[in-house]
Every structure is written in structure tokens, then in C-alpha cells.
C-alpha atoms as a PDB file:
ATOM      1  CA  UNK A   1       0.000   0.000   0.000  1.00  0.00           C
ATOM      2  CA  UNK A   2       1.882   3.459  -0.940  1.00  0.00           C
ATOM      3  CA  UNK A   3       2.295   5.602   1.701  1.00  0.00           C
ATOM      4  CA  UNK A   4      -0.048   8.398   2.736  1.00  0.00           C
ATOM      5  CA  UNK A   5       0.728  11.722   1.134  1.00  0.00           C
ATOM      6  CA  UNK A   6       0.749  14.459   3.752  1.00  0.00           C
ATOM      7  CA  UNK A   7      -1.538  17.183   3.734  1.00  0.00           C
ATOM      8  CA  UNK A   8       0.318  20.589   3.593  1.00  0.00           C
ATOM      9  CA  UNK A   9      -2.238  22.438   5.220  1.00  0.00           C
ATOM     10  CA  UNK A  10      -4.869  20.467   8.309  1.00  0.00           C
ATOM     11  CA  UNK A  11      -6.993  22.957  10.748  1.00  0.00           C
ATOM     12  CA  UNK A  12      -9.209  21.519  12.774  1.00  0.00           C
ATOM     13  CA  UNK A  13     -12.202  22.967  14.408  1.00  0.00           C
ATOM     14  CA  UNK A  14     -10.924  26.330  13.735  1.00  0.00           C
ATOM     15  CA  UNK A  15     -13.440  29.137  15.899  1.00  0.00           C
ATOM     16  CA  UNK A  16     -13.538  32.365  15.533  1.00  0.00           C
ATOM     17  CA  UNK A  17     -15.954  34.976  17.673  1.00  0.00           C
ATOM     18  CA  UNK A  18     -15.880  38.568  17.611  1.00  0.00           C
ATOM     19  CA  UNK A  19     -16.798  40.666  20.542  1.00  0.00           C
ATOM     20  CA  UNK A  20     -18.327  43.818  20.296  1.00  0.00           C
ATOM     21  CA  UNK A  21     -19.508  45.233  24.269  1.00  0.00           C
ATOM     22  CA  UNK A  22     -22.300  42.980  24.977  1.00  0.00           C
ATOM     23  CA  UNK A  23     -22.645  41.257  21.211  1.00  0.00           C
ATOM     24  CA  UNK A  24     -20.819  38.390  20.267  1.00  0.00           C
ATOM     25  CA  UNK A  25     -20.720  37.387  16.391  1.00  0.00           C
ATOM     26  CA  UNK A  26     -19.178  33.797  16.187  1.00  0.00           C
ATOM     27  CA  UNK A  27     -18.132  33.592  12.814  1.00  0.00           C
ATOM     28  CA  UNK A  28     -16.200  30.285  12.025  1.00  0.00           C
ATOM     29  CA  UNK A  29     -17.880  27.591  13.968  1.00  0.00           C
ATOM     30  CA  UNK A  30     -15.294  24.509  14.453  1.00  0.00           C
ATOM     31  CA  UNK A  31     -14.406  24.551  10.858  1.00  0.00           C
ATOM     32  CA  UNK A  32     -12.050  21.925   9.576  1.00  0.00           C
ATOM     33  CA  UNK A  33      -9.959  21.626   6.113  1.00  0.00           C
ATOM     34  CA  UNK A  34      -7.142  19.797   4.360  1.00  0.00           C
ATOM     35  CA  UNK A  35      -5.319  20.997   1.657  1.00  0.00           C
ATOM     36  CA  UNK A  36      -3.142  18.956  -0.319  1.00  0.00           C
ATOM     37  CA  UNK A  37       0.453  20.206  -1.845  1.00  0.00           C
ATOM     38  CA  UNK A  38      -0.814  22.310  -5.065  1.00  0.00           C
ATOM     39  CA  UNK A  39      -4.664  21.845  -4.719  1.00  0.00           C
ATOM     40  CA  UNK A  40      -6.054  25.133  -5.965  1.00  0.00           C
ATOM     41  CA  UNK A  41      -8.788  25.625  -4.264  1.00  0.00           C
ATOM     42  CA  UNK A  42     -11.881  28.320  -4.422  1.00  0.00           C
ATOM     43  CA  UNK A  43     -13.762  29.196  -1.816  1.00  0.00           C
ATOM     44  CA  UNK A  44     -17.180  30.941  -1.878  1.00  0.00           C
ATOM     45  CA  UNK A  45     -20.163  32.367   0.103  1.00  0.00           C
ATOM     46  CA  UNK A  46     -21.811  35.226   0.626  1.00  0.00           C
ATOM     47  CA  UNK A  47     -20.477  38.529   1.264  1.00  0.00           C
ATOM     48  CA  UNK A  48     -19.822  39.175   5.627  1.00  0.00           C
ATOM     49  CA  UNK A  49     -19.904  35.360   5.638  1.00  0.00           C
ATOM     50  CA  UNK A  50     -16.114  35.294   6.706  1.00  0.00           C
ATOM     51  CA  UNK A  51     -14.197  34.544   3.763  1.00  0.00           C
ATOM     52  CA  UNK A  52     -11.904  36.988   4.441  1.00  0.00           C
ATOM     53  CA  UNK A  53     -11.565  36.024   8.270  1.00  0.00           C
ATOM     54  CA  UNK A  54     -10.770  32.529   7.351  1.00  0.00           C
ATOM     55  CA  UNK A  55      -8.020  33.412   5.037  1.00  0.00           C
ATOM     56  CA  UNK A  56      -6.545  35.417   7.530  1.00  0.00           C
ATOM     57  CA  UNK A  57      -6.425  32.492  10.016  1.00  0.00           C
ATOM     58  CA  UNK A  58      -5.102  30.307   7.269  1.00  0.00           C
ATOM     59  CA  UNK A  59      -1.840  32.735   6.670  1.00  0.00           C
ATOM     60  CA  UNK A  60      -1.721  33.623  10.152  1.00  0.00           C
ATOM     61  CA  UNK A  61      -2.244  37.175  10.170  1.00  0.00           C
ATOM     62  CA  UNK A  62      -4.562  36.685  12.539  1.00  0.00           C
ATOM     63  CA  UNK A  63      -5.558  34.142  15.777  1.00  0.00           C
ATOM     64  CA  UNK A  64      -8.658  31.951  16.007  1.00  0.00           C
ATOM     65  CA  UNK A  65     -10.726  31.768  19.155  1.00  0.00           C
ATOM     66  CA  UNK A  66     -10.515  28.175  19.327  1.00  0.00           C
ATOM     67  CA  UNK A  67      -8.802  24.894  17.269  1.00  0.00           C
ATOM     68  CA  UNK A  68      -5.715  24.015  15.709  1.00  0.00           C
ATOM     69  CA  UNK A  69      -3.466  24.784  12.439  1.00  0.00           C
ATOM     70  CA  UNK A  70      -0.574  22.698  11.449  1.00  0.00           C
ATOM     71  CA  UNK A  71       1.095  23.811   7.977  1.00  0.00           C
ATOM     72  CA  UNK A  72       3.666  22.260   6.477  1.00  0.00           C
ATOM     73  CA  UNK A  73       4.472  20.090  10.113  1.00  0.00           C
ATOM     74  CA  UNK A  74       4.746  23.149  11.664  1.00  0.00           C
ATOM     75  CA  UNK A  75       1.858  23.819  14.657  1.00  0.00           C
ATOM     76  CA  UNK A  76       1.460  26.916  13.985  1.00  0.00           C
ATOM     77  CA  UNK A  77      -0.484  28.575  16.798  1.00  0.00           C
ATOM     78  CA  UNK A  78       1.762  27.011  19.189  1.00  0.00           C
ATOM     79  CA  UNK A  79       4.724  28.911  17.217  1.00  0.00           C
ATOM     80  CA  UNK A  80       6.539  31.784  19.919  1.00  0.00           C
ATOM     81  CA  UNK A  81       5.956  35.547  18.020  1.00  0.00           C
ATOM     82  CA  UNK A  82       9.341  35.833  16.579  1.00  0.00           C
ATOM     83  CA  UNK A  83       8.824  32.307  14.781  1.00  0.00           C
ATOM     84  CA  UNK A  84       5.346  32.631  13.525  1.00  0.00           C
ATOM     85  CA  UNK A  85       6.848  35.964  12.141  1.00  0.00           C
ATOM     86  CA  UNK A  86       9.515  33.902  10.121  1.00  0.00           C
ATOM     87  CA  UNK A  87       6.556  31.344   9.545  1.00  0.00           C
ATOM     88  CA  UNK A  88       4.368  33.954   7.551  1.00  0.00           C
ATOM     89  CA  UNK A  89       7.250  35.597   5.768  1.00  0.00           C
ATOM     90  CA  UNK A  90       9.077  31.720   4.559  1.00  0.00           C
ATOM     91  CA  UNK A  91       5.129  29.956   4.017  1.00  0.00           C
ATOM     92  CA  UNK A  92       2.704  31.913   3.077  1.00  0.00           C
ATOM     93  CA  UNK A  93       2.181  34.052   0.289  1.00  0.00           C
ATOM     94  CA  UNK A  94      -0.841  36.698   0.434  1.00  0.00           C
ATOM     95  CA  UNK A  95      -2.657  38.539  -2.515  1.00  0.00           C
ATOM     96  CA  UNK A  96      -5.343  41.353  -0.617  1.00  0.00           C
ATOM     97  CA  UNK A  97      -8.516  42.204  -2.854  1.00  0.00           C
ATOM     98  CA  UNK A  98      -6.776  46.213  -2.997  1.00  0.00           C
ATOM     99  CA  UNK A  99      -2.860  45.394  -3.089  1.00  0.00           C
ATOM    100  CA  UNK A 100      -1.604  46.995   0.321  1.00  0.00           C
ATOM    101  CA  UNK A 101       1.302  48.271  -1.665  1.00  0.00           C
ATOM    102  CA  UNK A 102       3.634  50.812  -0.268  1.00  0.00           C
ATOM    103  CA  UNK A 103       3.144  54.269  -1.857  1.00  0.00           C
ATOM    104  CA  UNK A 104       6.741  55.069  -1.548  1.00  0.00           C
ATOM    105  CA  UNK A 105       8.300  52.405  -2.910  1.00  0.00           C
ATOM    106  CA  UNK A 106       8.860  51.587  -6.501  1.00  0.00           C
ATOM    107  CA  UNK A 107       7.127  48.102  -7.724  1.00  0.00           C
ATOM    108  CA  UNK A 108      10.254  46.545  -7.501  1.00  0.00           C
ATOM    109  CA  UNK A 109      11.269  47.688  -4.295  1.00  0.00           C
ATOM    110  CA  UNK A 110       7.857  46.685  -3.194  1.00  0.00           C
ATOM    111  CA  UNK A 111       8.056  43.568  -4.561  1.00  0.00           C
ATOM    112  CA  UNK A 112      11.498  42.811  -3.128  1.00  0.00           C
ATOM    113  CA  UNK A 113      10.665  43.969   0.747  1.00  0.00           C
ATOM    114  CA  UNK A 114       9.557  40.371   2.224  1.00  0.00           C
ATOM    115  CA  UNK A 115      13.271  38.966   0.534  1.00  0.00           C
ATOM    116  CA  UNK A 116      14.728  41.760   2.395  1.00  0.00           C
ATOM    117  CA  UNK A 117      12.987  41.132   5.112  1.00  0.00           C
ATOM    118  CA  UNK A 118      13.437  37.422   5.387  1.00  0.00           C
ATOM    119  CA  UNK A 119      17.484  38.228   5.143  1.00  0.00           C
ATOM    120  CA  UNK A 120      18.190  37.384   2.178  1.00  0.00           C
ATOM    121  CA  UNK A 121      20.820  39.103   0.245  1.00  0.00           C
ATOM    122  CA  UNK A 122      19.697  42.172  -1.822  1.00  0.00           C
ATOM    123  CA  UNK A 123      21.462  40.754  -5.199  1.00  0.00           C
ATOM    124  CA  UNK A 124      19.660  37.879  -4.657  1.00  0.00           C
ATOM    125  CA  UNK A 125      16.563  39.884  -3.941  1.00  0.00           C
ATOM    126  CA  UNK A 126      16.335  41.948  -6.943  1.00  0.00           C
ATOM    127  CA  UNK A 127      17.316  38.689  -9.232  1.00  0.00           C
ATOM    128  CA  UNK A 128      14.193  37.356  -8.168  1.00  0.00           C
ATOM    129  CA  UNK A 129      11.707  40.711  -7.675  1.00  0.00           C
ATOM    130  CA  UNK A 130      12.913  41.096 -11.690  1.00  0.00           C
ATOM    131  CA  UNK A 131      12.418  37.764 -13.143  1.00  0.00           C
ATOM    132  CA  UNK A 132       8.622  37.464 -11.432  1.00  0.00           C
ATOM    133  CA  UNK A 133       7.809  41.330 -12.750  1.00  0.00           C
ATOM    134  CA  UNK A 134       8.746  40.256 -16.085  1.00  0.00           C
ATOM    135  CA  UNK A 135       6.934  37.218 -15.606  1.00  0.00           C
ATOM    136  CA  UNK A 136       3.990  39.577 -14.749  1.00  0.00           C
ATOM    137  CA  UNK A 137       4.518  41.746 -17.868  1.00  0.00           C
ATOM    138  CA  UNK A 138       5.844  44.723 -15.516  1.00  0.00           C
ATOM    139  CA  UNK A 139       9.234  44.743 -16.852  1.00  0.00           C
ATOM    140  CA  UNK A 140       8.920  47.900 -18.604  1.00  0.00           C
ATOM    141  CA  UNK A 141       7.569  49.266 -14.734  1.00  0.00           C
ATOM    142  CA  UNK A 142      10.171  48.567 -12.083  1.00  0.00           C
ATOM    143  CA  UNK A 143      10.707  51.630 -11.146  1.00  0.00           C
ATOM    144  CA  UNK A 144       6.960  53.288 -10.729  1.00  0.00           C
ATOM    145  CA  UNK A 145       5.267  54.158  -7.395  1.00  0.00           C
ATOM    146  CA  UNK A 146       2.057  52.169  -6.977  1.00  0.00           C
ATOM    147  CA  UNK A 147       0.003  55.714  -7.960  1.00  0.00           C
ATOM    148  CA  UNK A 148       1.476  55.394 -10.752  1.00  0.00           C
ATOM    149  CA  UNK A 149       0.104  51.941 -11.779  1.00  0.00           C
ATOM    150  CA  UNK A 150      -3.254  50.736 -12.883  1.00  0.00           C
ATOM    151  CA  UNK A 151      -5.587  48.937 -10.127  1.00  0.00           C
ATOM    152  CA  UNK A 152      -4.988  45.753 -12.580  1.00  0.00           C
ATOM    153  CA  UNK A 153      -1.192  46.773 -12.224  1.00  0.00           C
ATOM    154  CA  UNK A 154      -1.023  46.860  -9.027  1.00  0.00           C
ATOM    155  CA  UNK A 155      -2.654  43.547  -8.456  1.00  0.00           C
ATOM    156  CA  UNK A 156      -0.144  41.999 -10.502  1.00  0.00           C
ATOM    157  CA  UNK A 157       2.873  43.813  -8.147  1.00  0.00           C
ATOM    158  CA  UNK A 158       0.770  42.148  -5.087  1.00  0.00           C
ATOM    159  CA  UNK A 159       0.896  39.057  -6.803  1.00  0.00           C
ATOM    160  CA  UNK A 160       4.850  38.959  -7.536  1.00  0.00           C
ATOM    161  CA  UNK A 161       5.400  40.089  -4.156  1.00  0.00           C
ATOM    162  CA  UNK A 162       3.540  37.002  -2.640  1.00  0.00           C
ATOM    163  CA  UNK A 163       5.876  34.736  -4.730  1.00  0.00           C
ATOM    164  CA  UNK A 164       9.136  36.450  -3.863  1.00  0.00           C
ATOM    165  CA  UNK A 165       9.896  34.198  -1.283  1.00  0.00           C
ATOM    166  CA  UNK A 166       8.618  30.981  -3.216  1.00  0.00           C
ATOM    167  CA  UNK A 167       5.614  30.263  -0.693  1.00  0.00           C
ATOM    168  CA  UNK A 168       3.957  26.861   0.136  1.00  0.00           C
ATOM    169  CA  UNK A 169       0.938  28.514   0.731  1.00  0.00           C
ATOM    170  CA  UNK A 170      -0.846  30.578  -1.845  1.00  0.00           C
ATOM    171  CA  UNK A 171      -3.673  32.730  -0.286  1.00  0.00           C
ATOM    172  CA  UNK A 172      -5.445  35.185  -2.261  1.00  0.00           C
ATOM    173  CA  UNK A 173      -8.781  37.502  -0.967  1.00  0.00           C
ATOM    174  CA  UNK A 174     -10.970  38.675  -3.508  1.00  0.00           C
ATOM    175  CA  UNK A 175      -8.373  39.025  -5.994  1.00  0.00           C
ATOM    176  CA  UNK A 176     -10.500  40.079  -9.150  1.00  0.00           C
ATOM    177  CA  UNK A 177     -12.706  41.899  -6.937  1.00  0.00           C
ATOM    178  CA  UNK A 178     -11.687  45.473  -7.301  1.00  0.00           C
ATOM    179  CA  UNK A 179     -10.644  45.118 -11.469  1.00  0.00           C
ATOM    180  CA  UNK A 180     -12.572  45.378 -14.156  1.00  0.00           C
ATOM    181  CA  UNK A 181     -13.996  41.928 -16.685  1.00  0.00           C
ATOM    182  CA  UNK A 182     -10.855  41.719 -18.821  1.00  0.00           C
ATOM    183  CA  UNK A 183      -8.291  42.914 -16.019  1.00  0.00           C
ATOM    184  CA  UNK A 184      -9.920  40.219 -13.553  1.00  0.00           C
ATOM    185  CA  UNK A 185      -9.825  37.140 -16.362  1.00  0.00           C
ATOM    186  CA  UNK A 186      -5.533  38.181 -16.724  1.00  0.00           C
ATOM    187  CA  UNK A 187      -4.888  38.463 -12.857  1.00  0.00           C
ATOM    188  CA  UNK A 188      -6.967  35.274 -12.537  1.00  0.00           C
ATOM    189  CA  UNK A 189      -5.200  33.315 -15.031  1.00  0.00           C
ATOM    190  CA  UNK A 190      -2.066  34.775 -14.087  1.00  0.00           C
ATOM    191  CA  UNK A 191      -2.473  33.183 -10.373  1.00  0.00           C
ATOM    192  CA  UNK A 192      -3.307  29.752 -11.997  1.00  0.00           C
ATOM    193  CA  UNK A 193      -0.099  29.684 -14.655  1.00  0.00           C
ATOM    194  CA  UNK A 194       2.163  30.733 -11.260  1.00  0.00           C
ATOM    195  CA  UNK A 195       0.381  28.127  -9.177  1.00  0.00           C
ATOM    196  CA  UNK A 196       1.232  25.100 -12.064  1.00  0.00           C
ATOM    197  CA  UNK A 197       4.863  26.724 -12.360  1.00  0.00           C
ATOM    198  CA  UNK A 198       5.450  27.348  -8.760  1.00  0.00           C
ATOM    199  CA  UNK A 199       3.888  24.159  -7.389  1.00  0.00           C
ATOM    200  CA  UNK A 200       2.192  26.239  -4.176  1.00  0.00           C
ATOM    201  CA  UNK A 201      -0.816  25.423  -3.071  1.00  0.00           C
ATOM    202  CA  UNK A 202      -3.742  27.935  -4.058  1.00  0.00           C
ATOM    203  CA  UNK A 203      -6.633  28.809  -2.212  1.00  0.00           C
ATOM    204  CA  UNK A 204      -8.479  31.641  -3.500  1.00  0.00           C
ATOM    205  CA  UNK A 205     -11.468  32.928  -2.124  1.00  0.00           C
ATOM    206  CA  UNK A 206     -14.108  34.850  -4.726  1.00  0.00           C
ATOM    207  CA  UNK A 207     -16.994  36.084  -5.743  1.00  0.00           C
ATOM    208  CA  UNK A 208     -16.286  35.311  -9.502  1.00  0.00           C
ATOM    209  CA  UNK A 209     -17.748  32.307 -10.838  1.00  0.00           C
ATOM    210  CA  UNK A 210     -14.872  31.661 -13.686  1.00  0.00           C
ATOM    211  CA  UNK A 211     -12.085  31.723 -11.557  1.00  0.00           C
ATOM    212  CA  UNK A 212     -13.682  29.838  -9.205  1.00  0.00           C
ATOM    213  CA  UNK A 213     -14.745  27.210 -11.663  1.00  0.00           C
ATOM    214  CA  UNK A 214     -11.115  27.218 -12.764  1.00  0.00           C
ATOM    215  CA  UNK A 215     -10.294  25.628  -9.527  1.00  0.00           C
ATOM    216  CA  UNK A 216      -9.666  21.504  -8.688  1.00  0.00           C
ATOM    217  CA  UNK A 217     -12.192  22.036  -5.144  1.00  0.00           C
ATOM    218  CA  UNK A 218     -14.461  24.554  -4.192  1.00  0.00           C
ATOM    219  CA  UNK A 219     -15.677  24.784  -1.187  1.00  0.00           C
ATOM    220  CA  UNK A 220     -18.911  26.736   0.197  1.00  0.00           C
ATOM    221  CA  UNK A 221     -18.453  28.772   3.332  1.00  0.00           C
ATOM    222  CA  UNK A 222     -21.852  28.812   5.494  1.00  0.00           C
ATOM    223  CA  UNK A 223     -22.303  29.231   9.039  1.00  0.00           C
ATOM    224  CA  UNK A 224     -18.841  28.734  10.055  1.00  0.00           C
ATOM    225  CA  UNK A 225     -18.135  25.785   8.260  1.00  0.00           C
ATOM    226  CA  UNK A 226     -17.416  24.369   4.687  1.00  0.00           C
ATOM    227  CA  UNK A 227     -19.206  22.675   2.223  1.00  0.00           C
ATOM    228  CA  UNK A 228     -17.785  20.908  -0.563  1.00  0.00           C
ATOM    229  CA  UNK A 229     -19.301  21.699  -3.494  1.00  0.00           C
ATOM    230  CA  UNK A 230     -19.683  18.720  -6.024  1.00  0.00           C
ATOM    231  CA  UNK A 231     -18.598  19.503  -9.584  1.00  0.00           C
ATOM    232  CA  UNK A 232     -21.967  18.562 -11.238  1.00  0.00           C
ATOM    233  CA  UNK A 233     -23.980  20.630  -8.976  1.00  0.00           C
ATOM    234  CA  UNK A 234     -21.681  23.969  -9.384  1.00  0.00           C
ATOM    235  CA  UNK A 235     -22.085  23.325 -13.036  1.00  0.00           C
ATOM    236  CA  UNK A 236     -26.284  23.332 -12.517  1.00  0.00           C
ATOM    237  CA  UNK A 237     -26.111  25.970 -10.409  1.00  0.00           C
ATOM    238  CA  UNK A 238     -24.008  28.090 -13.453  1.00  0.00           C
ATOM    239  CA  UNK A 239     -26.573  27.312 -15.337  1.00  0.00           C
ATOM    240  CA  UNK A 240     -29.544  28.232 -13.495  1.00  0.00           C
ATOM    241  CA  UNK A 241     -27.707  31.411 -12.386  1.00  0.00           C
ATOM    242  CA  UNK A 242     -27.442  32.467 -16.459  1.00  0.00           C
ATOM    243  CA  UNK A 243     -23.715  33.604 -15.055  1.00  0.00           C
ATOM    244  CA  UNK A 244     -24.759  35.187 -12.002  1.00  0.00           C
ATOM    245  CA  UNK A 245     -21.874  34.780  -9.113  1.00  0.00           C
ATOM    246  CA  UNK A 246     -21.522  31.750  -7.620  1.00  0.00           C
ATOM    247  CA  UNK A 247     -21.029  33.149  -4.200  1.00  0.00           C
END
């Protein structure tokens, strides 16, 4: 019998309530999920449904109320500060819906800064900021300032910057959301070319029915937990919708 493949990613009964004075909004409810080394998977739901919130858990940008998150073998709520620091910067990669670029920095200096900040040498750096920005199509922009850029050109700067420093993890938040049709389809098939290059596992979560269809899983978020989503019934439900969002 061949041996079981690891999962790279395994939370378990992942919580997470919000407190606001006497209101409490529990908003993952002992959620579990496995992701496998280079799934791409989409997950969808309605908007304020926590989408957002889970992906933050997932990269560790933020701390659930309750459960467990091992990535990679690593434990990674149990990790001191300065290591789950090094754990976000080495693992994970993260696209935001609206970039989170830094105004004063060029796109290549933006796109170097987690290298830099992970140590690594700035020659080294730069080789890699340039190859991805070419890979992006940005060679000709190196040197703007994100005001500068397009929204779709910006997105594509997030994008290399999540690769720099060749993440496991692959986490990307409403990625389309903020571009128009034809900039959304480019960024969206730009993330799945990088994630059959690059070999990290992709987990996108969207409101747009193509890229989401474009995905090996998808996965429903609905009170606090997730749904898998058989291939079949997403393709009835397209179809019903006329092309209405899937989420």
C-alpha cells in the first residue's frame, strides 16, 4: 500500500468569535480543512460570511478563538511571536482584494521587501523581484510608485510580491474583486499559470464564478463551516444562475 501523502495544510475545528460590548458574532464555527500540496482551491459564500476572516487564520495574520493549524508540520499557533513571524514571511504568500502596496516604494522595491525582510541578500533579492515582474509583464515598470500603476497593475505587483519568497501557501482575498472583466480574467489566469509553475498550493477565495470554476475544489463557506461543493452541482447551479456569481 503506498504511503499516505501528507496534507500541507490540516486545521481543525478552527473558531472564531468577535466581541463587540455585549454582542458576540461567532463567525467560524469549528471549521475543519485539508489541503493537499498544489490543490487550488476556491472558496465561496456570501459577502460578511467570513471569507476573508478565514483566510486570515489560514496565513496567520490573525488568531482563532478556538482549534488548531498545522502547515507544512509546523503547529502553527503554538509557534513563539518571533517564529510565527519567520513562519508567515518563509510559508505563506498573500494577494489582498486592494494590493496593500507601499506608496513610496517603486514596484520593484515593493516587490522585493519580504526577501529583504526574510534576510536574504539584496542581489539575490532583486534577481528574483525582476524575473517574477517580467513574468507579470511589468518589466517595462520597475521603477513606478504604486500611484502610478493601474488597479490591474497593481494587483499583478501584489501578486509577484507574494511569490518572492517561493511560498507553500498561496492565499489570495478577492483578488478580481476590485478590477474590471478583462483585467480580472488576466490576474486570474495569471495566479493559476504561477500556481502550475510554482507548485504552491492555491486557495483563492471569490466572488467570480470563472475563476472559481477554474479551480480543482471549491468549497462553500456557510455558518462557520465548509461545504464541498460537487462539480456537477456547481455546473447546474451556473446554469440556473445564467452567469450570475456563484457566491
Amino acid at each position: 500500500m503506498p504511503a499516505r501523502v501528507m496534507p500541507l495544510l490540516e486545521a481543525t475545528g478552527l473558531e472564531k468569535t468577535y466581541v463587540d460590548g455585549p454582542a458576540r458574532v461567532r463567525v467560524l464555527a469549528g471549521l475543519d480543512l485539508r489541503l493537499e500540496p498544489g490543490e487550488r482551491v476556491a472558496i465561496v459564500g456570501e459577502s460578511g460570511v467570513g471569507k476573508s476572516t478565514l483566510l486570515h487564520l489560514l496565513g496567520a495574520l490573525d488568531v482563532p478563538t478556538a482549534g488548531r493549524l498545522v502547515v507544512d508540520g509546523t503547529d502553527v499557533f503554538a509557534l513563539p511571536e518571533a517564529a510565527l513571524a519567520e513562519f508567515r514571511n518563509r510559508t505563506v504568500g498573500f494577494v489582498f482584494q486592494f494590493h496593500h502596496l507601499l506608496g513610496d516604494f517603486t514596484a520593484l522595491e515593493n516587490v522585493m521587501l519580504p526577501a529583504l525582510i526574510g534576510r536574504e541578500p539584496v542581489r539575490a533579492a532583486r534577481a528574483r523581484a525582476l524575473a517574477l515582474l517580467e513574468r507579470v509583464g511589468l518589466g517595462a515598470r520597475l521603477h513606478h510608485r504604486p500611484g502610478e500603476l493601474s488597479g490591474g497593475e497593481q494587483q499583478r505587483v501584489a501578486v509577484a510580491r507574494a511569490l518572492v519568497r517561493r511560498p507553500r501557501l498561496l492565499l489570495a482575498d478577492e483578488p478580481t474583486g476590485s478590477l474590471d472583466p478583462a483585467t480580472g480574467e488576466r490576474v486570474a489566469q495569471l495566479l493559476l499559470e504561477l500556481n502550475a509553475e510554482h507548485g504552491a498550493t492555491l486557495v483563492v477565495a471569490t466572488h467570480n464564478p470563472a475563476l472559481a470554476a477554474a479551480m480543482s475544489r471549491r468549497l462553500r463557506l456557510a455558518e462557520g463551516r465548509l461545504l464541498e461543493i460537487p462539480a456537477a452541482a456547481e455546473g447546474r447551479r451556473g446554469s440556473a444562475a445564467g452567469g450570475e456569481a456563484c457566491a
